[in-house]
Protein backbone atom coordinates (compact mmCIF):
# COMPACT_ATOMS: atom_id res chain seq x y z
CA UNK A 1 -10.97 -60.84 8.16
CA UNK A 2 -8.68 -62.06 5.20
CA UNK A 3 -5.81 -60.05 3.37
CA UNK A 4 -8.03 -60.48 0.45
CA UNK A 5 -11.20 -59.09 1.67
CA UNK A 6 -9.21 -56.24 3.35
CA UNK A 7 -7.64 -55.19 -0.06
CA UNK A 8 -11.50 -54.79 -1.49
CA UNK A 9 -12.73 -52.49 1.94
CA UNK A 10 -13.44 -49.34 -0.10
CA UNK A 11 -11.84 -47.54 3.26
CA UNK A 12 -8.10 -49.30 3.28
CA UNK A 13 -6.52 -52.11 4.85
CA UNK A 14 -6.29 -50.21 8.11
CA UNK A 15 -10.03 -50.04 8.02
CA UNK A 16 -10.59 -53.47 7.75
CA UNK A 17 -8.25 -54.06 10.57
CA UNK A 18 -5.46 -55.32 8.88
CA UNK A 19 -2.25 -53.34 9.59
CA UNK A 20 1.56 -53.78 9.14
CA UNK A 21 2.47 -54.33 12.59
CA UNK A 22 3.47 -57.46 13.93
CA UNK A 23 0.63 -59.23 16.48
CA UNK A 24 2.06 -60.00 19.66
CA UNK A 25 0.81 -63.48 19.40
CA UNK A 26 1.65 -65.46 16.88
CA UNK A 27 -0.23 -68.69 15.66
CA UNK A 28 0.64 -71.17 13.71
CA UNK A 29 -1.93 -72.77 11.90
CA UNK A 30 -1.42 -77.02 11.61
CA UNK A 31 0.99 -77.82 8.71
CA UNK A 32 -0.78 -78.14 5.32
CA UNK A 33 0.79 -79.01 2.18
CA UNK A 34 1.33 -75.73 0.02
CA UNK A 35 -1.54 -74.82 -2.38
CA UNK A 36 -2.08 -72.53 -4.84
CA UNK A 37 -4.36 -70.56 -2.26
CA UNK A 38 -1.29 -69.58 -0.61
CA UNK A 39 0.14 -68.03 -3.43
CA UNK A 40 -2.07 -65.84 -3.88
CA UNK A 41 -1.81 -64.76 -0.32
CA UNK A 42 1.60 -64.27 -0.25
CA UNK A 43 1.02 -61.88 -3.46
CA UNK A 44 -1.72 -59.73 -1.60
CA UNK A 45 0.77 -59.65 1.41
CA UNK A 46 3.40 -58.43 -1.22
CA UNK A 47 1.66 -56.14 -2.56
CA UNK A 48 0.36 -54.56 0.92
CA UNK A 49 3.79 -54.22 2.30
CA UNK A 50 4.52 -52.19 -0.86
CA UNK A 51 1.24 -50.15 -0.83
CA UNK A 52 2.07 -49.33 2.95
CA UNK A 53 5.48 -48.36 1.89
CA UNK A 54 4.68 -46.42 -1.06
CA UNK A 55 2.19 -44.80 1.36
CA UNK A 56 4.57 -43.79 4.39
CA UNK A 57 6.98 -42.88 1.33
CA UNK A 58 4.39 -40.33 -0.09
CA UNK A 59 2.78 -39.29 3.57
CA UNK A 60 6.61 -38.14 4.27
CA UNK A 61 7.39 -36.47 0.82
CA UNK A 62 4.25 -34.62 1.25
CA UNK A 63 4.60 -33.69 4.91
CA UNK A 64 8.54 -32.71 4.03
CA UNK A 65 6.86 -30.44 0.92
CA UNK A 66 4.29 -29.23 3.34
CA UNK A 67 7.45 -27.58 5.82
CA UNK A 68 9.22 -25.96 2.83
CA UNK A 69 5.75 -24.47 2.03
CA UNK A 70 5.23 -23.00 5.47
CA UNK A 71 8.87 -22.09 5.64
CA UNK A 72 8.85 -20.21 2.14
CA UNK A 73 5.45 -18.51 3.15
CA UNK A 74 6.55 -17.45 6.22
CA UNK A 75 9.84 -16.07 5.02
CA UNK A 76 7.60 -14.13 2.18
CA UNK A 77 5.33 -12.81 4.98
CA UNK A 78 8.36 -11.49 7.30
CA UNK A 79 9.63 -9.91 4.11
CA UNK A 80 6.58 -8.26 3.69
CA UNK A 81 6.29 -7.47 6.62
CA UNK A 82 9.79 -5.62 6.65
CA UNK A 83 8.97 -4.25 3.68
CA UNK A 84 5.44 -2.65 5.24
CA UNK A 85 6.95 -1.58 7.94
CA UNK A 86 10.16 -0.13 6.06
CA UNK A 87 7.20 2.05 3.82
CA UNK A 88 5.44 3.07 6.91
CA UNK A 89 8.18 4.70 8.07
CA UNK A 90 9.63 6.30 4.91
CA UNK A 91 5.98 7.66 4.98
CA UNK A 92 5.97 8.91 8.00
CA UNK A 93 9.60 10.52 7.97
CA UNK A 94 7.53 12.59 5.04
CA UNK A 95 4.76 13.20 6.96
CA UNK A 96 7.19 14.94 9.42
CA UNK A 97 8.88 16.90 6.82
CA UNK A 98 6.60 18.23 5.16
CA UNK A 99 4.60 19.35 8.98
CA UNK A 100 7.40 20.75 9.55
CA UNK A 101 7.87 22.70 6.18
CA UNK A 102 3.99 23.88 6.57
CA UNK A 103 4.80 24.64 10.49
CA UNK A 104 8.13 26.82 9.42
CA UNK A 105 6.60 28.25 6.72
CA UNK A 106 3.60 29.32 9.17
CA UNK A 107 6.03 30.29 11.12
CA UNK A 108 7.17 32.86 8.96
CA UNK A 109 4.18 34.22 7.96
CA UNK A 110 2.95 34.88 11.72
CA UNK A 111 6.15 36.76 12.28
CA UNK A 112 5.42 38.67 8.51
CA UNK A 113 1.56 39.67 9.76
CA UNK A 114 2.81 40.75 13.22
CA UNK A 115 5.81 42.69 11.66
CA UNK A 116 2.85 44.46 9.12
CA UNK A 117 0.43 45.10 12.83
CA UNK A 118 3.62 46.84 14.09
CA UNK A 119 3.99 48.82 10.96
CA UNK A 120 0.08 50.11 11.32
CA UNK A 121 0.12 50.33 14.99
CA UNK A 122 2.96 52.51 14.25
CA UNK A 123 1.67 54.51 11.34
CA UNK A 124 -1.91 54.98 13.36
CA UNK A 125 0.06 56.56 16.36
CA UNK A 126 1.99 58.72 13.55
CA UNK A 127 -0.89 59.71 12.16
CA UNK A 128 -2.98 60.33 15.10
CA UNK A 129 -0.27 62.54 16.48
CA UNK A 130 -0.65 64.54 13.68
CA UNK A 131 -3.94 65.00 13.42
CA UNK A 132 -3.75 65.87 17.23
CA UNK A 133 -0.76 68.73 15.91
CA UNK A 134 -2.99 69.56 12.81
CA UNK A 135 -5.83 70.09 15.07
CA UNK A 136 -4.22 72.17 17.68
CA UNK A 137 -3.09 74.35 15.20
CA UNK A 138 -6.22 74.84 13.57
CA UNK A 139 -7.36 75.65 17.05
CA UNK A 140 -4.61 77.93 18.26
CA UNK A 141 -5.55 79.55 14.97
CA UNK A 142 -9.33 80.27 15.59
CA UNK A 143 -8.44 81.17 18.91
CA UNK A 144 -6.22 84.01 17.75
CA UNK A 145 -9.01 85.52 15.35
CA UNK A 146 -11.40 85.34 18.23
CA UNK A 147 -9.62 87.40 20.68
CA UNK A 148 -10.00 89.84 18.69
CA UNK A 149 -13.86 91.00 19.24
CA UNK A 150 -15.69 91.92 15.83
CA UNK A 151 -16.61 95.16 14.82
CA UNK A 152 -20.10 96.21 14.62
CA UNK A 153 -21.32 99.50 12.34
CA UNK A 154 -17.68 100.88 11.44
């Protein structure tokens, strides 16, 4: 296949077999005067060695862009990642706060209802003790008219 016909393969020179590296043989066709065929040949091998060029020029650009892409988003996802991990933990510092607010503050309020149980356990025994005097006395009183047998006909 010729330079020419390579340049028209819709899939690239490389497709068409035609590639900028040097063949390890080289032949040398029989000496013919110069024509304006090889002009045009000479053009077409021109302008490949530029297209190739321009080619590896733009394949490395891209590929140098592509790294400073992947660099910059990683960087943006380890700062995010910081960052998410920074909130997590400012989060749950709080959490633990405020447990252990609600948890001291329970805290006190146990000790407040078991203070007030004392207080009625207290004022039941108080007031069952005098109930128990009241009772007695009431007793000790009836007793004491009762000794004393009742009358009949006086």
């Amino acid at each position: 296949m010729d330079v020419d016909n390579a340049l028209d393969d819709p899939l690239g020179p490389a497709a068409a077999g035609v590639t900028d590296e040097p063949a390890d043989v080289v032949t040398t066709a029989p000496a013919e005067p110069s024509t304006h065929r090889d002009e045009p040949v000479g053009a077409a091998a021109r302008l490949l060695e530029v297209a190739a060029t321009t080619a590896d020029r733009l394949v490395a650009d891209a590929r140098t862009e592509a790294g400073s892409l992947v660099a910059a988003a990683q960087a943006e996802a380890d700062a995010l990642l910081r960052t998410s991990r920074d909130q997590a933990q400012q989060v749950a510092a709080e959490l633990d706060r405020e447990r252990a607010t609600a948890l001291a503050g329970l805290a006190e309020e146990k000790a407040a209802c078991e203070a007030q149980i004392g207080a009625l356990r207290q004022m039941h025994s108080s007031h069952r003790d005098e109930m128990r005097r009241h009772l007695t006395q009431q007793l000790t009183l009836l007793d004491a008219v009762v000794l004393e047998p009742p009358r009949i006909g006086a």
